[in-house]
C-alpha atoms as a PDB file:
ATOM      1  CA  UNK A   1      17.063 -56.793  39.508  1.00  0.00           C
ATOM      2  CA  UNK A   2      16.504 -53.262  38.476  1.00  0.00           C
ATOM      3  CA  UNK A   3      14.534 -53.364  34.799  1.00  0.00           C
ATOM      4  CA  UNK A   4      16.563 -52.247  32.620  1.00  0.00           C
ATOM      5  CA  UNK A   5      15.853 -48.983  30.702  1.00  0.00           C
ATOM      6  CA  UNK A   6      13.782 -48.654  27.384  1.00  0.00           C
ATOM      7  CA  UNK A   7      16.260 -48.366  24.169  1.00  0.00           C
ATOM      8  CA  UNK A   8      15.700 -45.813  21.949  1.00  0.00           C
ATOM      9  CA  UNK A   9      14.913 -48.145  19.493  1.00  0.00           C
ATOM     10  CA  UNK A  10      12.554 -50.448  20.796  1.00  0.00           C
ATOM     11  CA  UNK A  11       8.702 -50.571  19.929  1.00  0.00           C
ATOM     12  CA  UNK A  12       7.924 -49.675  23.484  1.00  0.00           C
ATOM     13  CA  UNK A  13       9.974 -46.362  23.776  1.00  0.00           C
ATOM     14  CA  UNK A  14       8.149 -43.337  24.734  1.00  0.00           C
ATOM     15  CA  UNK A  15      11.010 -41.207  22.673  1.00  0.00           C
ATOM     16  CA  UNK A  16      10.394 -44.052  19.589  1.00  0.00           C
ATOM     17  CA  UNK A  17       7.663 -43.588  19.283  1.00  0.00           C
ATOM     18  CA  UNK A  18       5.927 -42.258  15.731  1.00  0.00           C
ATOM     19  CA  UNK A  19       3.812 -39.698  14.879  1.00  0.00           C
ATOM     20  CA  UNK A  20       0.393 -40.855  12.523  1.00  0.00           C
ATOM     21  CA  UNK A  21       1.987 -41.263   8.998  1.00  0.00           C
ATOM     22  CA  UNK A  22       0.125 -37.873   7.741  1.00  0.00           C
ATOM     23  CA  UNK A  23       1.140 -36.179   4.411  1.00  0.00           C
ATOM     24  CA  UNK A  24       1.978 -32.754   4.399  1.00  0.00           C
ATOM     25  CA  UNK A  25      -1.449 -31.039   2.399  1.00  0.00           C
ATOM     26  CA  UNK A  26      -3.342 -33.034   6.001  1.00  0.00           C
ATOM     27  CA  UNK A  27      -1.294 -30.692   8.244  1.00  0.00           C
ATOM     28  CA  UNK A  28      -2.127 -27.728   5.684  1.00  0.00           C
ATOM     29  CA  UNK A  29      -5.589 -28.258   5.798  1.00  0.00           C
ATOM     30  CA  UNK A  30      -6.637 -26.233   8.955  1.00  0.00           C
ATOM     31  CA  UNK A  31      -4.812 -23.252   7.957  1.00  0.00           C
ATOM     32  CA  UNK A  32      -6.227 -23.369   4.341  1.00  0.00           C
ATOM     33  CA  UNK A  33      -9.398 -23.558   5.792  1.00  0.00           C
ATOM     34  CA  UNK A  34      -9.304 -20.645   7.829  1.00  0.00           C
ATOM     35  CA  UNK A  35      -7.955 -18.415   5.167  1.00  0.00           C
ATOM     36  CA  UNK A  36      -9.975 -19.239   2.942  1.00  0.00           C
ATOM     37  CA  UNK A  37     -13.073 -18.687   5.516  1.00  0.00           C
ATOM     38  CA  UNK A  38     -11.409 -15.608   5.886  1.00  0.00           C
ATOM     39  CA  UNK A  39     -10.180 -14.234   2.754  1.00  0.00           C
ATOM     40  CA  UNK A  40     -12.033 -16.211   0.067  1.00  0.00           C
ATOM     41  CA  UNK A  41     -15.934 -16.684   1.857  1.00  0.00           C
ATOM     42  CA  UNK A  42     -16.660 -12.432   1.702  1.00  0.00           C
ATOM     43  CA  UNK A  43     -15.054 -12.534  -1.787  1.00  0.00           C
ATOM     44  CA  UNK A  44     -17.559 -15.698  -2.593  1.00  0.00           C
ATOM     45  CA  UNK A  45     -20.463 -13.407  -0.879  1.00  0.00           C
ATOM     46  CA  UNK A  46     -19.727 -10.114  -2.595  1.00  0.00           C
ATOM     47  CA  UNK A  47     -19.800 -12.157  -5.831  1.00  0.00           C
ATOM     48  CA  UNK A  48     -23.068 -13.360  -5.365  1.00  0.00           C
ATOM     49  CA  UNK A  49     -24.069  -9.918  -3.874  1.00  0.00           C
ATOM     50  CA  UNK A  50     -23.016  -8.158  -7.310  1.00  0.00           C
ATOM     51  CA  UNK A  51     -25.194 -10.454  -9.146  1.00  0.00           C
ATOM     52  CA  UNK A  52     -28.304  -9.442  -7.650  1.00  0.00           C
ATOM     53  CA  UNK A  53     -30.326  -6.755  -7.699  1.00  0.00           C
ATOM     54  CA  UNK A  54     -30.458  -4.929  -4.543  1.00  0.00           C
ATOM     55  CA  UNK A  55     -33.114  -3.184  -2.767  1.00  0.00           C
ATOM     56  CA  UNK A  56     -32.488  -1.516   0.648  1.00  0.00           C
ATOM     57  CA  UNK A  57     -30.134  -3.509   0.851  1.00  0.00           C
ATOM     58  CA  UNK A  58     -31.726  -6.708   0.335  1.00  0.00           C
ATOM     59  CA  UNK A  59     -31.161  -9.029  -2.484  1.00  0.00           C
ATOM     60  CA  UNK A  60     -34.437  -9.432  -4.059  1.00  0.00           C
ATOM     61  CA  UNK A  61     -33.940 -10.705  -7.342  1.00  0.00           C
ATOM     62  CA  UNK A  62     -31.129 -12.425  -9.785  1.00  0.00           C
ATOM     63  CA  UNK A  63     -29.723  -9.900 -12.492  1.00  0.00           C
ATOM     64  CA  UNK A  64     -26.520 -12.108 -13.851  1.00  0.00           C
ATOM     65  CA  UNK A  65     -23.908  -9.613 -15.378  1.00  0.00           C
ATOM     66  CA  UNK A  66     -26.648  -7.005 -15.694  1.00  0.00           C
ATOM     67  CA  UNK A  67     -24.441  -4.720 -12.764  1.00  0.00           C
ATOM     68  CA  UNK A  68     -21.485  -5.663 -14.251  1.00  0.00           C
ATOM     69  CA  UNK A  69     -22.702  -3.995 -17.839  1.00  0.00           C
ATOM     70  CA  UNK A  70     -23.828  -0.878 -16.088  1.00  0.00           C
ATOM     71  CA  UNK A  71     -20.560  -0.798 -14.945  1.00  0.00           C
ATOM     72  CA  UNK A  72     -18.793  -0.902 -18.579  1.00  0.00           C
ATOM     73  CA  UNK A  73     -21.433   1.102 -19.543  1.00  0.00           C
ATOM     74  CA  UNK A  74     -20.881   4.044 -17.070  1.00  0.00           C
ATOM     75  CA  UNK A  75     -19.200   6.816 -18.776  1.00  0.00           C
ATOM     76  CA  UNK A  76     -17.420   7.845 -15.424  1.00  0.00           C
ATOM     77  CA  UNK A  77     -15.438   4.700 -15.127  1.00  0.00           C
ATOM     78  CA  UNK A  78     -12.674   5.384 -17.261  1.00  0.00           C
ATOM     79  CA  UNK A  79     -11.582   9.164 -16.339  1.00  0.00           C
ATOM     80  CA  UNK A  80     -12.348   7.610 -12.739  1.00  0.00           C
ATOM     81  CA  UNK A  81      -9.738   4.994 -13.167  1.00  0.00           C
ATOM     82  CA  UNK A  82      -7.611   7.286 -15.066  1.00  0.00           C
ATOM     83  CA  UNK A  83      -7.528   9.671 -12.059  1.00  0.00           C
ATOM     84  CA  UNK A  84      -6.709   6.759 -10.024  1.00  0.00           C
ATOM     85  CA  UNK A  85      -3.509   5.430 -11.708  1.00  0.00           C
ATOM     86  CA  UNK A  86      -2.117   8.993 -11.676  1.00  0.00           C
ATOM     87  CA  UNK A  87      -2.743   9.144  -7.795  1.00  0.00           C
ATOM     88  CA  UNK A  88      -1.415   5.905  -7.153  1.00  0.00           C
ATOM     89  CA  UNK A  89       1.490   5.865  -9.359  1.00  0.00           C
ATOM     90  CA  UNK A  90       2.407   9.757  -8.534  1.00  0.00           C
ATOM     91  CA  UNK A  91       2.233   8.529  -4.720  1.00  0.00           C
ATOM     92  CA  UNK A  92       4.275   5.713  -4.769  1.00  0.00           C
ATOM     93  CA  UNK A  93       6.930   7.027  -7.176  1.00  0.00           C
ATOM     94  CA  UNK A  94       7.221   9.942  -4.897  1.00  0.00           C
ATOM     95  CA  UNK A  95       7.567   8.074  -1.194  1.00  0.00           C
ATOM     96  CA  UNK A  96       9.765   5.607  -2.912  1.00  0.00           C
ATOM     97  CA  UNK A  97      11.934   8.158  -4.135  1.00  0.00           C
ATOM     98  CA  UNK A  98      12.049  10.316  -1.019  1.00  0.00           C
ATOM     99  CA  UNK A  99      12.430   7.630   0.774  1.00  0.00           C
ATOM    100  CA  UNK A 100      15.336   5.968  -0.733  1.00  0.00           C
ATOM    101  CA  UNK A 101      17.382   9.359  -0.253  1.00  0.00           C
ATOM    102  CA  UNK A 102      16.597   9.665   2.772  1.00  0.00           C
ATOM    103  CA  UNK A 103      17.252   6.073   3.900  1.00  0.00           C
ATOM    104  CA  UNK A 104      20.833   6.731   2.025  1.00  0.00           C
ATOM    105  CA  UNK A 105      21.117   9.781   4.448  1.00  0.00           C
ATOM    106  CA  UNK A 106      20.351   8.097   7.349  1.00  0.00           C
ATOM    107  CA  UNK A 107      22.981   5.332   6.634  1.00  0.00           C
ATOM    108  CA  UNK A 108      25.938   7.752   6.641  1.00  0.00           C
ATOM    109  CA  UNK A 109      24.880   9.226   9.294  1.00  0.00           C
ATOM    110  CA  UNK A 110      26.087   7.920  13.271  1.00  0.00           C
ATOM    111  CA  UNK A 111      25.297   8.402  16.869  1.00  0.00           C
ATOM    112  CA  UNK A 112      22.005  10.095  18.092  1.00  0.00           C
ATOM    113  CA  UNK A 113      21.638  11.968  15.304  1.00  0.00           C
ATOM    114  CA  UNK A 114      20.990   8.870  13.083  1.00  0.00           C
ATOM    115  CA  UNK A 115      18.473   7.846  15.825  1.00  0.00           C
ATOM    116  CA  UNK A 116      16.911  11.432  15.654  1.00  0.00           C
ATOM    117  CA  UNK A 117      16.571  11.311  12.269  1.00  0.00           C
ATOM    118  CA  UNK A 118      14.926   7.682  12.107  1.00  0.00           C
ATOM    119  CA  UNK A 119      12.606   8.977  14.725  1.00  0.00           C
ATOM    120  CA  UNK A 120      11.015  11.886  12.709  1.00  0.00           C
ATOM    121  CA  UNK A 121      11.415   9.818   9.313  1.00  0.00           C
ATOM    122  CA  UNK A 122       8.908   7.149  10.631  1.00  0.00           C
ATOM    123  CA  UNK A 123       6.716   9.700  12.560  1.00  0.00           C
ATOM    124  CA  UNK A 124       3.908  10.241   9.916  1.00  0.00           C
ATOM    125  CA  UNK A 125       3.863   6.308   9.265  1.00  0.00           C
ATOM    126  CA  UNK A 126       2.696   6.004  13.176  1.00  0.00           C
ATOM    127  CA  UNK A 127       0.273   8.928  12.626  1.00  0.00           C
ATOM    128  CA  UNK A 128      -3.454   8.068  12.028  1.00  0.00           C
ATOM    129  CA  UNK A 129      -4.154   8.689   8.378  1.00  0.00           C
ATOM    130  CA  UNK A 130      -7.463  10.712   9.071  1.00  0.00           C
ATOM    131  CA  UNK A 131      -5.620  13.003  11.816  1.00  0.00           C
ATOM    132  CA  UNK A 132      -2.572  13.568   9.512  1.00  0.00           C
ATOM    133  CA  UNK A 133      -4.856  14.567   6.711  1.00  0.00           C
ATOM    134  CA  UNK A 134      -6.642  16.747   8.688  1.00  0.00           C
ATOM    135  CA  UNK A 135      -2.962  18.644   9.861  1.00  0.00           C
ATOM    136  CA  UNK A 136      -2.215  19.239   6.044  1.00  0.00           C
ATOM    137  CA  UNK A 137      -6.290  20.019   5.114  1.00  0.00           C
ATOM    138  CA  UNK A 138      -5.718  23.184   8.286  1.00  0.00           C
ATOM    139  CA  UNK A 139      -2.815  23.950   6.664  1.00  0.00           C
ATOM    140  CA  UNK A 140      -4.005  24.704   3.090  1.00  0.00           C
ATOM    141  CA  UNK A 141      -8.141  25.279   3.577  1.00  0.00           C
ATOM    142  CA  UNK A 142      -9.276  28.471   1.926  1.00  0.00           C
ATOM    143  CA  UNK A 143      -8.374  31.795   3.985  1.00  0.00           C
ATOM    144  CA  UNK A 144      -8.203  30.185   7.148  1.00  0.00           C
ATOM    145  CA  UNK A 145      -5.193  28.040   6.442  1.00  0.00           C
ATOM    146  CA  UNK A 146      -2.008  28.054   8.198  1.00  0.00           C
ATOM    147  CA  UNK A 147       0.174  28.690   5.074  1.00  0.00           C
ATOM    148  CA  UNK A 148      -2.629  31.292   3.573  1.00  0.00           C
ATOM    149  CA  UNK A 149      -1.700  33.700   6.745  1.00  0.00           C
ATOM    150  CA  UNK A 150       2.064  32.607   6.189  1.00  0.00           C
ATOM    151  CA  UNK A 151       1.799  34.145   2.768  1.00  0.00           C
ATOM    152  CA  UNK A 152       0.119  36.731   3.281  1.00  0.00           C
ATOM    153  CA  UNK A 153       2.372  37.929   6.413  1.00  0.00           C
ATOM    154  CA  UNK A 154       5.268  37.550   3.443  1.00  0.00           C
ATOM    155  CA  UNK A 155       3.210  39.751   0.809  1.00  0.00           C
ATOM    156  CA  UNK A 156       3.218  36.921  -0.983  1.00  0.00           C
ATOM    157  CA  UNK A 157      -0.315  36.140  -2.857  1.00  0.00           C
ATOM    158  CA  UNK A 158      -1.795  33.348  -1.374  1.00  0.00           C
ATOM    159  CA  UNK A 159      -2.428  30.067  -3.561  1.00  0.00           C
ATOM    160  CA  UNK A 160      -5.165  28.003  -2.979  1.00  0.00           C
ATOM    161  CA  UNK A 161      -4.475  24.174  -3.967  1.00  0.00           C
ATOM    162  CA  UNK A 162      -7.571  22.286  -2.940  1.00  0.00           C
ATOM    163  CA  UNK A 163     -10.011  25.114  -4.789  1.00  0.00           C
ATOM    164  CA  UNK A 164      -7.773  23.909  -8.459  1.00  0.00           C
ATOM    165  CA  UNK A 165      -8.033  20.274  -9.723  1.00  0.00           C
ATOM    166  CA  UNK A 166      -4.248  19.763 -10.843  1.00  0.00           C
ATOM    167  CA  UNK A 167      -3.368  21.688  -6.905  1.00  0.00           C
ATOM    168  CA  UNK A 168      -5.840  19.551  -5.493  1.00  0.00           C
ATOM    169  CA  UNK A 169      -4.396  16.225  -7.055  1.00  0.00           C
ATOM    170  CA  UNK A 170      -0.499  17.451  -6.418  1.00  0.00           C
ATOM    171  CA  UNK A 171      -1.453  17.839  -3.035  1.00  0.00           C
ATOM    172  CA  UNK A 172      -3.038  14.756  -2.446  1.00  0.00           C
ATOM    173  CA  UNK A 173      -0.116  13.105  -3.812  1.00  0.00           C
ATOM    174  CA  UNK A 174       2.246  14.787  -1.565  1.00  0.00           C
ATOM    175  CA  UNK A 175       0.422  13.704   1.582  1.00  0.00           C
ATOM    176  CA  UNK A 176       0.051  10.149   0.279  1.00  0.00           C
ATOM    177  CA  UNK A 177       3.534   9.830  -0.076  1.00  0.00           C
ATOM    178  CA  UNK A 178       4.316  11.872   3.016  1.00  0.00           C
ATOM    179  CA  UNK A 179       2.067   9.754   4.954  1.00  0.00           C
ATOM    180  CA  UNK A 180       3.550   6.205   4.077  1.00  0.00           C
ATOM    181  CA  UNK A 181       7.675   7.245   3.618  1.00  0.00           C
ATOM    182  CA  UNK A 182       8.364   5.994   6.956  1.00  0.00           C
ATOM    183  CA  UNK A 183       7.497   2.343   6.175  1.00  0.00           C
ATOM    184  CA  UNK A 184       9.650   2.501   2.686  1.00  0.00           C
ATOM    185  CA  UNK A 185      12.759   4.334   4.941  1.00  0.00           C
ATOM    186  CA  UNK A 186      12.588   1.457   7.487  1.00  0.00           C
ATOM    187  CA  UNK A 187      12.737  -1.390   4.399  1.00  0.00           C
ATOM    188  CA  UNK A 188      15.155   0.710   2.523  1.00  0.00           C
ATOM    189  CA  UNK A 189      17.616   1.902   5.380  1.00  0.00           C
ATOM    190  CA  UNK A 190      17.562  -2.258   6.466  1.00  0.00           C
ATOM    191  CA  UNK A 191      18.143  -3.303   3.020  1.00  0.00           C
ATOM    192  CA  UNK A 192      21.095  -1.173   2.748  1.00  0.00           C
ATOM    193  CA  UNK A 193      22.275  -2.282   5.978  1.00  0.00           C
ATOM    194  CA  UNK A 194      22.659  -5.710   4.766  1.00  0.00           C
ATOM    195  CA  UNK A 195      24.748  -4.584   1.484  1.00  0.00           C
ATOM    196  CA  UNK A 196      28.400  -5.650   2.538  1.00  0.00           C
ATOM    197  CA  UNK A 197      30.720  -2.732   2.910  1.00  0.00           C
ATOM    198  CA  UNK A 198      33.803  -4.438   0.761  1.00  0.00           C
ATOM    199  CA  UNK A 199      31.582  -4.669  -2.343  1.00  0.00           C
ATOM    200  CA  UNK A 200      31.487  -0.196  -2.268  1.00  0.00           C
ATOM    201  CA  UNK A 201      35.330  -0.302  -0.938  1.00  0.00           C
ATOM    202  CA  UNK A 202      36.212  -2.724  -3.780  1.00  0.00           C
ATOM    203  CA  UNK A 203      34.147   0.108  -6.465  1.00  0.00           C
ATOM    204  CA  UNK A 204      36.158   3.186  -5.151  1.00  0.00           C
ATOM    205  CA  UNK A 205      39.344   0.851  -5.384  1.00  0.00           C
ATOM    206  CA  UNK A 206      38.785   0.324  -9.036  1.00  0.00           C
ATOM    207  CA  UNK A 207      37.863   4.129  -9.885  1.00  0.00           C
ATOM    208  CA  UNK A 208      34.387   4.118  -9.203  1.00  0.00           C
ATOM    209  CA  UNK A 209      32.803   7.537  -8.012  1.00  0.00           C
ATOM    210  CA  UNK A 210      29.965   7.903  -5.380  1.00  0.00           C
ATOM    211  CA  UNK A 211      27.301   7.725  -8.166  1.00  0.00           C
ATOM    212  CA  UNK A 212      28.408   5.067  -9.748  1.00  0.00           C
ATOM    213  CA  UNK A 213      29.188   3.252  -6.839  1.00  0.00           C
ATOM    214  CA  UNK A 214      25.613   3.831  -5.760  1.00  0.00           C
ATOM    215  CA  UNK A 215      23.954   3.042  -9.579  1.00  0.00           C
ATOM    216  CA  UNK A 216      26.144   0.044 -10.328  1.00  0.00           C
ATOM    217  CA  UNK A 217      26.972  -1.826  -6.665  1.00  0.00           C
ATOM    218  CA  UNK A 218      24.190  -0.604  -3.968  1.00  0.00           C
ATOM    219  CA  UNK A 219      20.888   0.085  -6.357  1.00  0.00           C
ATOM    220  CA  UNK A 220      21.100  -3.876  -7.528  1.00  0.00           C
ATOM    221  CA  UNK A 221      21.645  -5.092  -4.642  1.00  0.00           C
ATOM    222  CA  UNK A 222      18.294  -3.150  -3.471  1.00  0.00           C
ATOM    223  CA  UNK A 223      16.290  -4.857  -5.994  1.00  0.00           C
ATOM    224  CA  UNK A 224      14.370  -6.616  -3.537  1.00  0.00           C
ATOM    225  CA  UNK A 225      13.470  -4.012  -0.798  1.00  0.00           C
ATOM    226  CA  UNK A 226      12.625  -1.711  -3.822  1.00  0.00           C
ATOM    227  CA  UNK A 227       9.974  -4.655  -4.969  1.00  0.00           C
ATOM    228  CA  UNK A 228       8.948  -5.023  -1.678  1.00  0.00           C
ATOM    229  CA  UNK A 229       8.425  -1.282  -0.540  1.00  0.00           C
ATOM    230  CA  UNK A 230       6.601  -0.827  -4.554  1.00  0.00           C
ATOM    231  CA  UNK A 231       4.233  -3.421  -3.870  1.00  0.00           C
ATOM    232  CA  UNK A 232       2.636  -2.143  -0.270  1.00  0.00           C
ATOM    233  CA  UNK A 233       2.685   1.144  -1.133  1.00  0.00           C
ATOM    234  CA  UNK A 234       0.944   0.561  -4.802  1.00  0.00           C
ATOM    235  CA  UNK A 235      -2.096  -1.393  -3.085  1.00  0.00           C
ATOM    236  CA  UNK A 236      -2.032   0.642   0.184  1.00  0.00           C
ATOM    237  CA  UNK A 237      -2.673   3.907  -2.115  1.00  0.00           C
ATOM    238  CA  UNK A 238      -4.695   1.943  -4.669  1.00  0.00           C
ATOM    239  CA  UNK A 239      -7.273   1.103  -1.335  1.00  0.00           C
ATOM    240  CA  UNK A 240      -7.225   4.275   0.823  1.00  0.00           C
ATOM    241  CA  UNK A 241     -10.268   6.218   1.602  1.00  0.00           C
ATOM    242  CA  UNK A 242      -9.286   8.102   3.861  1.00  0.00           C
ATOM    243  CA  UNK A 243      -6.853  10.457   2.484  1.00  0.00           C
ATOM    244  CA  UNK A 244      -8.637  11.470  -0.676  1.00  0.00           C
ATOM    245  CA  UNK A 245     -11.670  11.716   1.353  1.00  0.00           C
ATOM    246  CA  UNK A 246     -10.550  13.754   4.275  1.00  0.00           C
ATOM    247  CA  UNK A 247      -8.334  16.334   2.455  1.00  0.00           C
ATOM    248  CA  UNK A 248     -10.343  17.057  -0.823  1.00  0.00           C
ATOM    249  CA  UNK A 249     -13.566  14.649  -0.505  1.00  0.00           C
ATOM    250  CA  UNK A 250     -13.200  13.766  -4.523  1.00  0.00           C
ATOM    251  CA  UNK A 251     -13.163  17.692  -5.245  1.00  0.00           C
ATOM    252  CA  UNK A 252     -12.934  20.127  -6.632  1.00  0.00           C
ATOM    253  CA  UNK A 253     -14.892  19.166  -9.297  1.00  0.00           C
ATOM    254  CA  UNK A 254     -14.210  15.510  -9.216  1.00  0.00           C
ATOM    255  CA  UNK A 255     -10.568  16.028 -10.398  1.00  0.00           C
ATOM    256  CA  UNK A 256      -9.678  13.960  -7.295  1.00  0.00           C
ATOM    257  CA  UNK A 257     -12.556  11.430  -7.521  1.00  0.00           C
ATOM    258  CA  UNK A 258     -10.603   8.110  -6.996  1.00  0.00           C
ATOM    259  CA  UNK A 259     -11.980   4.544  -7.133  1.00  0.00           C
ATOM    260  CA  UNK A 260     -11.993   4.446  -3.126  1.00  0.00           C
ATOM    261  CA  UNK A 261     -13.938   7.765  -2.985  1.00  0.00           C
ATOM    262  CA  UNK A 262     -16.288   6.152  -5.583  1.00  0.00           C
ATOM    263  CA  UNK A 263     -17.083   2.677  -4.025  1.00  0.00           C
ATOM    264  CA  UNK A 264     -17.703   4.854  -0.584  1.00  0.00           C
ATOM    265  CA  UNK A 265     -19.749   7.187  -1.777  1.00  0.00           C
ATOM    266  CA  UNK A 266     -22.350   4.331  -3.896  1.00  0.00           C
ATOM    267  CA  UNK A 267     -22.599   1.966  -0.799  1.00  0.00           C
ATOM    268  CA  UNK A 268     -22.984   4.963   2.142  1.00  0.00           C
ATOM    269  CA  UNK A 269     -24.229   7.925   0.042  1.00  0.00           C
ATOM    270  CA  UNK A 270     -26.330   6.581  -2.563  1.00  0.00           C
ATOM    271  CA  UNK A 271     -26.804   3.078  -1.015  1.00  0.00           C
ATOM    272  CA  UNK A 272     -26.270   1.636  -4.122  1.00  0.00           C
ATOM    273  CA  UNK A 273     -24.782  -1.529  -2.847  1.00  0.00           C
ATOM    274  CA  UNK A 274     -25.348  -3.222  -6.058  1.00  0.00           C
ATOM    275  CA  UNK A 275     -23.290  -1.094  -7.802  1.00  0.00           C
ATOM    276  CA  UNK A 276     -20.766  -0.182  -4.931  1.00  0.00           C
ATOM    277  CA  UNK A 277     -20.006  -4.368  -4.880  1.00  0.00           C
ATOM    278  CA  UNK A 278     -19.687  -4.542  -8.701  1.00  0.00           C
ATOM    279  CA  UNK A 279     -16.896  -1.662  -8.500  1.00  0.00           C
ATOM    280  CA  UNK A 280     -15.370  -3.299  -5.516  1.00  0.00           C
ATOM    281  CA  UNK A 281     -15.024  -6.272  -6.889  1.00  0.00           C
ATOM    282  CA  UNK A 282     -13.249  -5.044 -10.043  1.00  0.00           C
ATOM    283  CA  UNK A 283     -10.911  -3.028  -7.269  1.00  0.00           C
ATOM    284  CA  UNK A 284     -10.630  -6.435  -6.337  1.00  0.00           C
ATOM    285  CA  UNK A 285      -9.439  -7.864  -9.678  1.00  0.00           C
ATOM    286  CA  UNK A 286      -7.083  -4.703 -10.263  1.00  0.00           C
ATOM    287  CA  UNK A 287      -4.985  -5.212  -7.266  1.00  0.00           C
ATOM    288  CA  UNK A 288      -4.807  -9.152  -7.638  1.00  0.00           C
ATOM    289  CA  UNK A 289      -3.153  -8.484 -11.500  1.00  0.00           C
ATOM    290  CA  UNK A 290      -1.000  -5.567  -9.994  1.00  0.00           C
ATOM    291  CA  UNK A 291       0.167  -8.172  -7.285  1.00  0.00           C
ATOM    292  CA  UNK A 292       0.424 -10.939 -10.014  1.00  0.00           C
ATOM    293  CA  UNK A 293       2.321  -8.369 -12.409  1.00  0.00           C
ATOM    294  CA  UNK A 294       5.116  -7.304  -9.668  1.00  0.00           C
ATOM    295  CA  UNK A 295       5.635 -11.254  -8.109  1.00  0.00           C
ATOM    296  CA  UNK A 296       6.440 -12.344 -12.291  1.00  0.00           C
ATOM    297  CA  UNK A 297       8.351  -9.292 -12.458  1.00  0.00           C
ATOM    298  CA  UNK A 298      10.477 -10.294  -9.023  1.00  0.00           C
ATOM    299  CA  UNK A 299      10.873 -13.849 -11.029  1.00  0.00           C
ATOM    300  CA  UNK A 300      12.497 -12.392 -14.214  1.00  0.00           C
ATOM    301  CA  UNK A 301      15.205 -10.491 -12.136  1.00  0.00           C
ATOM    302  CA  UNK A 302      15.868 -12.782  -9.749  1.00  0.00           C
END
């Protein structure tokens, strides 16, 4: 007589049978580890780096805090910093604002067209930073720039925005934000995508016009892209290099001297590793209370 099949239930089953009784933190602990391998060991490292004294780039001695007091003590730091916050904040408050009209635009708009205009909206997102920075650099370098012969084919007196130090700083704003509006279009145009079309029909119903429609019904309802979009673009312009140091190279002047430009130029120009840690490190701490600051901000209006 044919054995009979295996229940379900019985000790034997190959489908009954258990997994190890494991708790969740067990399963955790591989990923934790590598992360914090990862993210956490060249924190640990650079830590210990800043608290030595460094000599061609050798650690040859314990100092304690003694880089981080010639740090405090430096009396670039704070116009340095200052110069910073008006990049970063001038940057993002300009992409996100672009970029929420133009995601707006784009969702009115149907067919190719719409597909067009996505198209060229993410275009300089794709672009490498160092190549796009070198397009707008041709554009506006003294006498030979594209816009220089533009002007002067007009009659028009030519300007010259990287030789002034509020030019130089408008126009590295304007790149910054040119160069990262495609990302904040895509996370804007989706979020308004999702906002249900009955909630705006149900506002015009009532008397609502367009703006209020827009201020009162879609901009709430945004909240969360808007966080979002606020947050990458605030640390990816709080970190970049390559922008302030293609187009202007912390000049004229040092009136676009930004913390990036700074840690570069200790560790590779004046190999002051010691020194270029310390500052990193405090870039470091900056972004982790801007990232801290915007996730208890996302609490309280949630």
């Amino acid at each position: 007589m044919a054995a009979s099949p295996t229940r379900s239930g019985s000790p034997g089953g190959f489908c009954a049978g258990r997994m190890p009784s494991l708790s969740a933190a067990a399963y955790l602990i591989p990923s934790v580890a590598m992360l914090g391998l990862i993210l956490l060991s060249p924190v640990a490292y650079a830590l210990w780096f800043s608290l030595q004294q460094i000599d061609y780039g050798a650690p040859v001695g314990f100092v304690g805090l003694a880089n981080f007091r010639a740090l405090l003590d430096d009396p670039s730091l704070a116009p340095m910093l200052g110069r910073t916050l008006v990049f970063t904040a001038g940057s993002v408050l300009l992409a996100v604002v672009a970029a929420l009209a133009l995601a707006c635009w784009i969702d009115r708009l149907r067919g190719r067209l719409a597909v067009v205009v996505q198209l060229l909206a993410i275009l300089p997102w794709i672009i490498s930073a160092v190549v796009a920075t070198l397009l707008f650099r041709w554009v506006f370098v003294h006498d030979l720039g594209l816009s220089f012969a533009a002007l002067r084919a007009l009659g028009v007196s030519p300007v010259q925005p990287l030789s002034d130090p509020e030019g130089a700083m408008a126009l590295l704003i304007l790149v910054a934000a040119w160069k990262r509006i495609g990302y904040a279009v895509i996370v804007l145009l989706a979020g308004l995508k999702s906002v249900p079309a009955e909630l705006g029909e149900a506002a015009r119903i009532d008397g609502a016009r367009p703006w209020q429609q827009f201020a009162f019904v879609t901009l709430p309802l945004l909240r969360g892209p808007l966080v979002l979009v606020t947050i990458v673009l605030t640390l990816s312009n709080l970190n970049t290099v390559e922008t302030p140091l293609v187009l202007t190279g912390g000049g004229p002047a040092g009136a676009t001297r930004v913390l990036p430009i700074e840690i570069y130029e200790r560790a590779f120009v004046n190999f002051d590793l010691a020194g270029a840690t310390t500052l990193a490190l405090a870039a470091f701490a900056l972004n982790l209370v801007m990232v801290l600051a915007y996730v208890r901000l996302v609490r309280l209006h949630v």
